[in-house]
PDB file of N, CA and C in Angstrom:
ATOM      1  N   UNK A   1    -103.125  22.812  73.901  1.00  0.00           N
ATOM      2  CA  UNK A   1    -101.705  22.715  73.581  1.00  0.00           C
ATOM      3  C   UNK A   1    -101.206  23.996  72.914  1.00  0.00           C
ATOM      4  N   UNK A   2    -101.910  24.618  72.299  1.00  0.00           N
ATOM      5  CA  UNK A   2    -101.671  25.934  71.692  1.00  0.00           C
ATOM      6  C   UNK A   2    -101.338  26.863  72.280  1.00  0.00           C
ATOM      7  N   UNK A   3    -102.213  26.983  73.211  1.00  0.00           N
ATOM      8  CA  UNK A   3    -102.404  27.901  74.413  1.00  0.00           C
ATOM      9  C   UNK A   3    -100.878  27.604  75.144  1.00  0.00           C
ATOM     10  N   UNK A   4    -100.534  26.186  75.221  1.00  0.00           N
ATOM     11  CA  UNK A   4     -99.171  26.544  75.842  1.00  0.00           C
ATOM     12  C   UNK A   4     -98.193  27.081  75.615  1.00  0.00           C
ATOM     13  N   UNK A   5     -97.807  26.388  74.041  1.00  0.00           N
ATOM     14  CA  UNK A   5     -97.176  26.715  73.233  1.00  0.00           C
ATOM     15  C   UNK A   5     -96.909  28.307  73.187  1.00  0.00           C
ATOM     16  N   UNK A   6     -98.288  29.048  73.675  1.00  0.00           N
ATOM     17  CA  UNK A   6     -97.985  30.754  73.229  1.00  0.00           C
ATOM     18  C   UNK A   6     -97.549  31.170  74.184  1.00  0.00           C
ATOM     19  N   UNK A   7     -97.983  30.517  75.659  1.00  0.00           N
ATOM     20  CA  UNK A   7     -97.375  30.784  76.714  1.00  0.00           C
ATOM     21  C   UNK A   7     -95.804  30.884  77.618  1.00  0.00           C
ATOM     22  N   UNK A   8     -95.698  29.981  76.691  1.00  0.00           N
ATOM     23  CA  UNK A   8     -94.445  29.175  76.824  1.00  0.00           C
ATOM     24  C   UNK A   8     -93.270  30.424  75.715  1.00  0.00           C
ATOM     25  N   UNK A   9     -94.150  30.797  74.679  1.00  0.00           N
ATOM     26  CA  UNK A   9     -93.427  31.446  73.733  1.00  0.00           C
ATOM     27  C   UNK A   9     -92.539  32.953  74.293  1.00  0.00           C
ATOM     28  N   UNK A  10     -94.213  33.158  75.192  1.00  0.00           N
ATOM     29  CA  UNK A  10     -93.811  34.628  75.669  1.00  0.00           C
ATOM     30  C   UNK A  10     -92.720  34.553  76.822  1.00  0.00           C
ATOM     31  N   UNK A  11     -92.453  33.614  77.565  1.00  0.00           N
ATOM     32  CA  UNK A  11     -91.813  33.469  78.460  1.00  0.00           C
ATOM     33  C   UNK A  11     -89.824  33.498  77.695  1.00  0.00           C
ATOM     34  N   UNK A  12     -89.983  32.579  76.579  1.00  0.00           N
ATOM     35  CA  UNK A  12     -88.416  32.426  75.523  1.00  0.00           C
ATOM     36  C   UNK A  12     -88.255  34.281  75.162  1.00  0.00           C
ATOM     37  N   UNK A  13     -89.344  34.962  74.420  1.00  0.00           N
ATOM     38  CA  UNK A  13     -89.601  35.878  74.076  1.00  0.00           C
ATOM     39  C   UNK A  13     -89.501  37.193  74.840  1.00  0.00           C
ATOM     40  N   UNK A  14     -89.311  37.145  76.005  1.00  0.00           N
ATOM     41  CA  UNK A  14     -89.680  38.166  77.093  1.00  0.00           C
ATOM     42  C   UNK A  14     -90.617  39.081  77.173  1.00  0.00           C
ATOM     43  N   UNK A  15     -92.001  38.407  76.468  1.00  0.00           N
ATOM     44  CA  UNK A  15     -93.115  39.096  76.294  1.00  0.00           C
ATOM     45  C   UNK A  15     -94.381  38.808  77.155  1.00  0.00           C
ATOM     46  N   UNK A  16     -93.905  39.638  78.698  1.00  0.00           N
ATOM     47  CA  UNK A  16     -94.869  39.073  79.860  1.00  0.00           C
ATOM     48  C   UNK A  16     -95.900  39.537  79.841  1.00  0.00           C
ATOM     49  N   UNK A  17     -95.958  41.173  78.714  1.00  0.00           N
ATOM     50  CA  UNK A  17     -97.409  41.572  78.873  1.00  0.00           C
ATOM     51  C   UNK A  17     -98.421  40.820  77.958  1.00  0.00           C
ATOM     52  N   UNK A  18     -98.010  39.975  76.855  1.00  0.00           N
ATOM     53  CA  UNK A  18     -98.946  38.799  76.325  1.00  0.00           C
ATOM     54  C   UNK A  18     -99.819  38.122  77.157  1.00  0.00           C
ATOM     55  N   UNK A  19     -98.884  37.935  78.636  1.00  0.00           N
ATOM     56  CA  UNK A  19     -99.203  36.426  79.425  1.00  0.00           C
ATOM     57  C   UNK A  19    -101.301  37.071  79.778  1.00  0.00           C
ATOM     58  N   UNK A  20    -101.283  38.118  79.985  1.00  0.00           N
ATOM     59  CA  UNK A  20    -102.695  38.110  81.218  1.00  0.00           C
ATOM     60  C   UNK A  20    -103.673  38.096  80.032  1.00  0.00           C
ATOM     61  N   UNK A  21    -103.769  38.617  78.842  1.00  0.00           N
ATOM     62  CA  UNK A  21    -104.695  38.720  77.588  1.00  0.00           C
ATOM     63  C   UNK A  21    -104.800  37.193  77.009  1.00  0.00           C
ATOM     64  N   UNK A  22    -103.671  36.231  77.139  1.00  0.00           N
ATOM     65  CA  UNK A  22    -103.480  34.467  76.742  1.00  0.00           C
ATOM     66  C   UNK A  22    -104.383  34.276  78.033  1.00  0.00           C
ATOM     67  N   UNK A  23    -103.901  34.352  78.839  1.00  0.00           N
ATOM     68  CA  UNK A  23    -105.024  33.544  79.975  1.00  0.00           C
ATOM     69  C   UNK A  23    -106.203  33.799  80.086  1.00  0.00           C
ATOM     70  N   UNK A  24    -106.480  35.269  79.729  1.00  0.00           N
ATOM     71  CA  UNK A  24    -108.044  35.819  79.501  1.00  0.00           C
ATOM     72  C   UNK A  24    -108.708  35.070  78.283  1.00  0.00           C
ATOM     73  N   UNK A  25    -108.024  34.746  77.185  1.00  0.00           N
ATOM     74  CA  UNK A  25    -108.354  34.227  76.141  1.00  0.00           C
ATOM     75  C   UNK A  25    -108.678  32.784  76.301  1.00  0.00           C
ATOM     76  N   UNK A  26    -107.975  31.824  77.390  1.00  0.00           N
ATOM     77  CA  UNK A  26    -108.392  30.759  77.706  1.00  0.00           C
ATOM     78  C   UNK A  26    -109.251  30.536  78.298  1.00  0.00           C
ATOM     79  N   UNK A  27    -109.589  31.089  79.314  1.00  0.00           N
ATOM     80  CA  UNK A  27    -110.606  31.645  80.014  1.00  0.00           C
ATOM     81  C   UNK A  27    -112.050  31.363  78.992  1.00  0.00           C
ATOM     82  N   UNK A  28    -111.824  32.576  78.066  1.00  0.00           N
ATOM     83  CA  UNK A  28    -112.926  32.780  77.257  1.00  0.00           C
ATOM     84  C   UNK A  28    -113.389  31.388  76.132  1.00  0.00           C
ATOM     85  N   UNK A  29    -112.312  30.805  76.015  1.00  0.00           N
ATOM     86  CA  UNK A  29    -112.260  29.918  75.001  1.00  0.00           C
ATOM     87  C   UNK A  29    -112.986  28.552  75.757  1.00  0.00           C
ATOM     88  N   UNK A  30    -112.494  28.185  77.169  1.00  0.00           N
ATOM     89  CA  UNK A  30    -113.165  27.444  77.977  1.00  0.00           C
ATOM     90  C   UNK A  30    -112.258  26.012  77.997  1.00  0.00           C
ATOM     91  N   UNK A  31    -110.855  26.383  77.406  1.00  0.00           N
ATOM     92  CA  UNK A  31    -109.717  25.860  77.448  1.00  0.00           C
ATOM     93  C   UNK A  31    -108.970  25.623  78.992  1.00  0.00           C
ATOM     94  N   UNK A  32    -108.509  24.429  79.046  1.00  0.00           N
ATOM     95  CA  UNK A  32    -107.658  24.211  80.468  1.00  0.00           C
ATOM     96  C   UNK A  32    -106.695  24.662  80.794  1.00  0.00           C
ATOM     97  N   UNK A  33    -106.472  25.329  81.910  1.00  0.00           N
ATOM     98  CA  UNK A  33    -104.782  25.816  82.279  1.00  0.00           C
ATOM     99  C   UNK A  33    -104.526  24.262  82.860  1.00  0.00           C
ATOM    100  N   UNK A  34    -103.622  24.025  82.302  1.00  0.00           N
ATOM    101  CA  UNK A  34    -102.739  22.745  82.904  1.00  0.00           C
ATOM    102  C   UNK A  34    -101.567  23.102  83.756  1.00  0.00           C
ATOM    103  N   UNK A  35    -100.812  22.527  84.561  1.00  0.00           N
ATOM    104  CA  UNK A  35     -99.466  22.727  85.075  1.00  0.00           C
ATOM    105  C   UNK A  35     -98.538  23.694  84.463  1.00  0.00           C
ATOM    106  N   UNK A  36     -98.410  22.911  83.142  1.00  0.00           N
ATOM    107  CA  UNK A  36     -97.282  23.497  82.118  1.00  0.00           C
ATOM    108  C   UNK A  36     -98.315  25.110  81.968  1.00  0.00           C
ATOM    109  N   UNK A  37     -99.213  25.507  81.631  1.00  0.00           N
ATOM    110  CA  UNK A  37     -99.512  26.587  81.222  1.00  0.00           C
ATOM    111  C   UNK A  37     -99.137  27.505  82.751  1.00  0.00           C
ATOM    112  N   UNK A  38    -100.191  27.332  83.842  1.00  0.00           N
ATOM    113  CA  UNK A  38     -99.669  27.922  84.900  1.00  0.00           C
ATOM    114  C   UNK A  38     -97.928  28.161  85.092  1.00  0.00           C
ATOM    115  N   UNK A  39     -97.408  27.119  84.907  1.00  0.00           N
ATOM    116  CA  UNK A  39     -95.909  27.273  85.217  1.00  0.00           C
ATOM    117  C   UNK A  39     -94.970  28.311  84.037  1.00  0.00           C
ATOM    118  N   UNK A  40     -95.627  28.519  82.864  1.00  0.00           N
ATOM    119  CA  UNK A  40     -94.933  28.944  82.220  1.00  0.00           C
ATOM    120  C   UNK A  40     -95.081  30.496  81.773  1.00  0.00           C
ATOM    121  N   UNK A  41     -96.489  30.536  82.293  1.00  0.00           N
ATOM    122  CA  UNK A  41     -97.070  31.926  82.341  1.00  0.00           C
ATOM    123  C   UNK A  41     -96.523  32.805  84.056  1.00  0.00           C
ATOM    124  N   UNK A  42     -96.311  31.934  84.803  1.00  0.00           N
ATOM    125  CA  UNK A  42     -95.064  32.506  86.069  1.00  0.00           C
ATOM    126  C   UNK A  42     -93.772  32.530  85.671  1.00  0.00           C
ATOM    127  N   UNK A  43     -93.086  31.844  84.955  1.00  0.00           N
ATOM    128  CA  UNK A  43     -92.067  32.237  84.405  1.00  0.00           C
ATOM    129  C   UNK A  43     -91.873  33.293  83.813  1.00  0.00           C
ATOM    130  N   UNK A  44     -92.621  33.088  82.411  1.00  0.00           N
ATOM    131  CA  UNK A  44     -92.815  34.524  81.977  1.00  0.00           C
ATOM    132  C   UNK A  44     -92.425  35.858  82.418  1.00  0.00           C
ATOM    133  N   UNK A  45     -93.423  36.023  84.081  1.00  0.00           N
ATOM    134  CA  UNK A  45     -93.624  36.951  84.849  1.00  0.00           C
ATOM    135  C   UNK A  45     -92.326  37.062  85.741  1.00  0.00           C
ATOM    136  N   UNK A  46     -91.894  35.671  86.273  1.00  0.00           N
ATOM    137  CA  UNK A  46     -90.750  36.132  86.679  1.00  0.00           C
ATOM    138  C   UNK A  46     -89.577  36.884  85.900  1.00  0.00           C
ATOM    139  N   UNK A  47     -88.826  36.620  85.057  1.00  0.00           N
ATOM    140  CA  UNK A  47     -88.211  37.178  84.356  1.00  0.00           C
ATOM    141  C   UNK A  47     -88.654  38.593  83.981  1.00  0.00           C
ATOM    142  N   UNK A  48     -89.513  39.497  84.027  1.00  0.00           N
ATOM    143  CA  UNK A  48     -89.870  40.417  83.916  1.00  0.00           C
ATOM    144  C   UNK A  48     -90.014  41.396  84.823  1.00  0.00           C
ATOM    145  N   UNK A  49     -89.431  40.302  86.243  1.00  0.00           N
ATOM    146  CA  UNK A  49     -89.824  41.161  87.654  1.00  0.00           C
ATOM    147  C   UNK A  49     -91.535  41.486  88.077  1.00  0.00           C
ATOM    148  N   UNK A  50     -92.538  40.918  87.479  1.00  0.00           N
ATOM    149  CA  UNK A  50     -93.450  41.555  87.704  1.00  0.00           C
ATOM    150  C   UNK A  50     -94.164  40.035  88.795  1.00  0.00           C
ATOM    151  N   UNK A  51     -93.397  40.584  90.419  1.00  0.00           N
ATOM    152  CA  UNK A  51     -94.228  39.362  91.174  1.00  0.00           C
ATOM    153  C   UNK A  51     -95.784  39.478  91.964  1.00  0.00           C
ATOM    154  N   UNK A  52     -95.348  40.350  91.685  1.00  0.00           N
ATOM    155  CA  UNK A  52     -97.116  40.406  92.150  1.00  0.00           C
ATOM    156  C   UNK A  52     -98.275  40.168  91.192  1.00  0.00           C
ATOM    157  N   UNK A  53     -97.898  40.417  90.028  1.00  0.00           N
ATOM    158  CA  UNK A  53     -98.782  39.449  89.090  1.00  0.00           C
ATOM    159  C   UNK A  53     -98.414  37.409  88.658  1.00  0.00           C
ATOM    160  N   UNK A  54     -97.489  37.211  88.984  1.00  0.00           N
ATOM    161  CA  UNK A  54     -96.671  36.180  88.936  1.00  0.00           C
ATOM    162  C   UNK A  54     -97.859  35.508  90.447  1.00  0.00           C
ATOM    163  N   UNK A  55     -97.615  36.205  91.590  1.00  0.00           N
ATOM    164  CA  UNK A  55     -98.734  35.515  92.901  1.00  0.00           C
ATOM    165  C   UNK A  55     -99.807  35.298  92.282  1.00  0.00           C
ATOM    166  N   UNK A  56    -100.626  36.613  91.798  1.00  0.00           N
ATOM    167  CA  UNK A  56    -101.874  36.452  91.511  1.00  0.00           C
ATOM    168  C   UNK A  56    -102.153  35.426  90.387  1.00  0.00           C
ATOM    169  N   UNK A  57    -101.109  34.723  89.623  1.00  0.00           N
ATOM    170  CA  UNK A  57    -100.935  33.963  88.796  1.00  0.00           C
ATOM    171  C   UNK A  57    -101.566  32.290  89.623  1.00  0.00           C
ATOM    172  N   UNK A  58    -100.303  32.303  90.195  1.00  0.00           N
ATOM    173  CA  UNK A  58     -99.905  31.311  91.810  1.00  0.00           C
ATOM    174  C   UNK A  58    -101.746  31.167  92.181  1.00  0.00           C
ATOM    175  N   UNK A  59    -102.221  31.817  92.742  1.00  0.00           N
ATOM    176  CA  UNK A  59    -103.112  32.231  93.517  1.00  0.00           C
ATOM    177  C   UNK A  59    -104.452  31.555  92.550  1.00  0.00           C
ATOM    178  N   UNK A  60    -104.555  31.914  91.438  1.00  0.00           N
ATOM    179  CA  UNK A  60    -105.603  31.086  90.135  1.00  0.00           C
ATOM    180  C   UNK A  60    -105.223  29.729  90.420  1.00  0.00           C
ATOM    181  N   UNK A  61    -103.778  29.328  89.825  1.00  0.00           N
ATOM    182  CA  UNK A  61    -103.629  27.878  90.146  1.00  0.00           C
ATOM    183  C   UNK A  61    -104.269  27.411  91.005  1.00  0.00           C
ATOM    184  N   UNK A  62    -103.546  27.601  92.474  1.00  0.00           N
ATOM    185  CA  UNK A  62    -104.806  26.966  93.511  1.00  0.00           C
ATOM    186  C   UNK A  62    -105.990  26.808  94.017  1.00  0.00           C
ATOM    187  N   UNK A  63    -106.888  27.722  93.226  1.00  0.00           N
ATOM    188  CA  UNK A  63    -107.563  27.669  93.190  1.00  0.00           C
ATOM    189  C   UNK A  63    -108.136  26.401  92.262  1.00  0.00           C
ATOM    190  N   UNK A  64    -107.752  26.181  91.375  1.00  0.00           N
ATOM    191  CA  UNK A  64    -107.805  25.216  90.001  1.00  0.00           C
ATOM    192  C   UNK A  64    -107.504  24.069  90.563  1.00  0.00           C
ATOM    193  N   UNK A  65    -106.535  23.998  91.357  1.00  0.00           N
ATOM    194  CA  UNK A  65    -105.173  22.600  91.770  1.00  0.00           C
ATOM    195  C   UNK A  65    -105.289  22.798  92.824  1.00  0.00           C
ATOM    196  N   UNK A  66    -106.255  22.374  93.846  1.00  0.00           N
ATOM    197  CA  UNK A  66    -105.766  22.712  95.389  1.00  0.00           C
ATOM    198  C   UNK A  66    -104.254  22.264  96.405  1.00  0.00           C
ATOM    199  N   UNK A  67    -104.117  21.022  95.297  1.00  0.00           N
ATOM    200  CA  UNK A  67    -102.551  20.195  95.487  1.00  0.00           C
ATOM    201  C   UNK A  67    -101.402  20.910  95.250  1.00  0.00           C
ATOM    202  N   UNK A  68    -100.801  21.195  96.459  1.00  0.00           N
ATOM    203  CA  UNK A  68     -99.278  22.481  95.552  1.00  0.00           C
ATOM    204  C   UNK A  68     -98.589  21.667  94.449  1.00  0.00           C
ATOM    205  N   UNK A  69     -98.192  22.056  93.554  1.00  0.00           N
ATOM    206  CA  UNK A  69     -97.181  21.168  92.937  1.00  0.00           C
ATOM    207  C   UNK A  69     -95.950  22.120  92.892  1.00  0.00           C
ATOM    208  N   UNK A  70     -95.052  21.570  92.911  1.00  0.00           N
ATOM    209  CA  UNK A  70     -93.331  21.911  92.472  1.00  0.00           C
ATOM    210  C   UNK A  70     -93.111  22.504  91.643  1.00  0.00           C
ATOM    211  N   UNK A  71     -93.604  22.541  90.575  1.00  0.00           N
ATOM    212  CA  UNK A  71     -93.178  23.787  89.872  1.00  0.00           C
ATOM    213  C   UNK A  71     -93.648  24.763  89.663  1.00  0.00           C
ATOM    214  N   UNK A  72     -94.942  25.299  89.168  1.00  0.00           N
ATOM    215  CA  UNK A  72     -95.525  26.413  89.818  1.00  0.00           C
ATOM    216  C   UNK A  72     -95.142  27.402  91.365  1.00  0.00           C
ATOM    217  N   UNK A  73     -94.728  26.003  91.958  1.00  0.00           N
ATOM    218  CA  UNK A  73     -94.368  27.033  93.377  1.00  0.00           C
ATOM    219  C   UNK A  73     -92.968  27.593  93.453  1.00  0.00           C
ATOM    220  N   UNK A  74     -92.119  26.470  92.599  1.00  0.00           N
ATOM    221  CA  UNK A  74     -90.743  26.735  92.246  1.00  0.00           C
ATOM    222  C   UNK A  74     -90.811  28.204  91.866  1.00  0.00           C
ATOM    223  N   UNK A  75     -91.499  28.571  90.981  1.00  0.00           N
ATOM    224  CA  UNK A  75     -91.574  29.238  89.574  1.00  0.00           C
ATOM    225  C   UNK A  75     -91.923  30.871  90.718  1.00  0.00           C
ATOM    226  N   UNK A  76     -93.239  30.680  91.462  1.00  0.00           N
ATOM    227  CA  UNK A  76     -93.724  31.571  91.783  1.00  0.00           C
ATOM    228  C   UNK A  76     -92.590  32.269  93.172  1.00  0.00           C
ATOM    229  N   UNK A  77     -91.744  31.734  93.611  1.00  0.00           N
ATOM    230  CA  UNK A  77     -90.719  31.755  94.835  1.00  0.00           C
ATOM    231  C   UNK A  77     -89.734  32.233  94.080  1.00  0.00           C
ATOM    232  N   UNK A  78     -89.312  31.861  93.054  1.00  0.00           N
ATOM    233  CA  UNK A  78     -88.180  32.303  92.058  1.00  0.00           C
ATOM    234  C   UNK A  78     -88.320  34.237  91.843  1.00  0.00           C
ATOM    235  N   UNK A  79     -89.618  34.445  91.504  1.00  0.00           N
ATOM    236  CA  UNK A  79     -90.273  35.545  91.084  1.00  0.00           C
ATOM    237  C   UNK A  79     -90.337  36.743  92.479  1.00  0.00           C
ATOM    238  N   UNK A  80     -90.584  35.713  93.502  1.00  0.00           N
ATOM    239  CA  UNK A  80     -90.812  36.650  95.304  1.00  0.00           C
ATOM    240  C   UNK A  80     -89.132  36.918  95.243  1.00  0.00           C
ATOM    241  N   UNK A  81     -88.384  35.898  95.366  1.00  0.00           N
ATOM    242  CA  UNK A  81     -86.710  35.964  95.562  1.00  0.00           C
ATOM    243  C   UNK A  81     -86.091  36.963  94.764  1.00  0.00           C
ATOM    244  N   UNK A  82     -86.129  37.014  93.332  1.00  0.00           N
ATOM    245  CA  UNK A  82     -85.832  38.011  92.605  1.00  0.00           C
ATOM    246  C   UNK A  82     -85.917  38.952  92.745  1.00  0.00           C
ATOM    247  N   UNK A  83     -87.642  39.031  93.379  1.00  0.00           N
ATOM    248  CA  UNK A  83     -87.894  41.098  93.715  1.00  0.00           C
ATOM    249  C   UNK A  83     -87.428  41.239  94.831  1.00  0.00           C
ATOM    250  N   UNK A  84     -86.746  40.571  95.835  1.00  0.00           N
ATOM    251  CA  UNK A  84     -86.086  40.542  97.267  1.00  0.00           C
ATOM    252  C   UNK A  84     -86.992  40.765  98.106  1.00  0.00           C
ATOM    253  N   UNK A  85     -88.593  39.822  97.963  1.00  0.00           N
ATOM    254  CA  UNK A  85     -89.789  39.496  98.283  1.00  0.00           C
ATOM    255  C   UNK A  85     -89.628  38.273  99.268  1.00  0.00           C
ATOM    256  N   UNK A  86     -88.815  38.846 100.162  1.00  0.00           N
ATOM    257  CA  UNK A  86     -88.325  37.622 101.222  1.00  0.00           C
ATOM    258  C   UNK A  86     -89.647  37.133 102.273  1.00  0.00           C
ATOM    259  N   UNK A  87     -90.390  37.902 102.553  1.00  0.00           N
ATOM    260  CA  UNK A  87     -91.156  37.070 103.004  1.00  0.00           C
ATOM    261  C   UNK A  87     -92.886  37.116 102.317  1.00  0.00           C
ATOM    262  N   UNK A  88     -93.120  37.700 101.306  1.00  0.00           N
ATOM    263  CA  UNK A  88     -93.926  37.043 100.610  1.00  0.00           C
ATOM    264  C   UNK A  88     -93.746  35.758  99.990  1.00  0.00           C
ATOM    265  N   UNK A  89     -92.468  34.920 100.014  1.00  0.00           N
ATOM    266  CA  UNK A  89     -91.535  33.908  99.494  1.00  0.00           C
ATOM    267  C   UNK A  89     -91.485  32.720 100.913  1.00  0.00           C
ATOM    268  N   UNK A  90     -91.923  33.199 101.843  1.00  0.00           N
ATOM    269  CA  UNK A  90     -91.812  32.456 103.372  1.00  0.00           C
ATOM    270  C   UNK A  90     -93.224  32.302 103.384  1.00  0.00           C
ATOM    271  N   UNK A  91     -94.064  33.250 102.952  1.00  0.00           N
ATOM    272  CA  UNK A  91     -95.434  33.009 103.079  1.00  0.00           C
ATOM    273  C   UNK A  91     -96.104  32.034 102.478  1.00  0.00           C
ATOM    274  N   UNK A  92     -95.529  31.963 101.624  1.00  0.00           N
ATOM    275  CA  UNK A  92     -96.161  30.651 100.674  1.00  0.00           C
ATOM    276  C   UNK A  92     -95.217  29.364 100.721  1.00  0.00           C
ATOM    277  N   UNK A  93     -94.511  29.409 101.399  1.00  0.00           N
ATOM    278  CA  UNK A  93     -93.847  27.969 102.123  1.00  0.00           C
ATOM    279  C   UNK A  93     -94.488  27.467 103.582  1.00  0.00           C
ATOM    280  N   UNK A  94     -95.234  28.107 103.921  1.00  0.00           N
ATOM    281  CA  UNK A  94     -96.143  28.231 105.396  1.00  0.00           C
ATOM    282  C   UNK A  94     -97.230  27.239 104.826  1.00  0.00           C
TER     283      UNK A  94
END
């Protein structure tokens, strides 16, 4: 829950370069990315323009979640659309 909480923080905060050192840290800690963490650590990234780390974000999830869910994908399409990533944004609706 912490872990979200910081995740979640950096995203209010516009502090996307936090997001990859929090997830490394969960990682290390042996802590769960849940929905909410994935989704909020793409947010993050979206707002920052940075979509190609925002995919590679995407890309962990499913690995984790083989089930797409809605917001993560919301989140990660938001991030392709923004950078005018029109069909890296088609690709992952395929």
């Amino acid at each position: 829950l912490t872990y979200n909480a910081a995740v979640s923080a950096c995203e209010k905060g516009k502090q996307w370069t936090q997001v990859p050192s929090l997830l490394d840290d969960m990682l290390e800690d042996g802590a769960d990315k849940s929905v909410i963490t994935y989704s909020a650590a793409i947010a993050a990234l979206t707002g920052s323009r940075k979509w190609q780390f925002a995919l590679s974000v995407y890309d962990d999830f499913r690995s984790v979640h083989p089930t797409p869910d809605g917001i993560p994908l919301g989140s990660v399409l938001s991030s392709c659309v923004s950078a005018s990533e029109w069909q890296v944004a088609g690709a992952l609706l395929e």
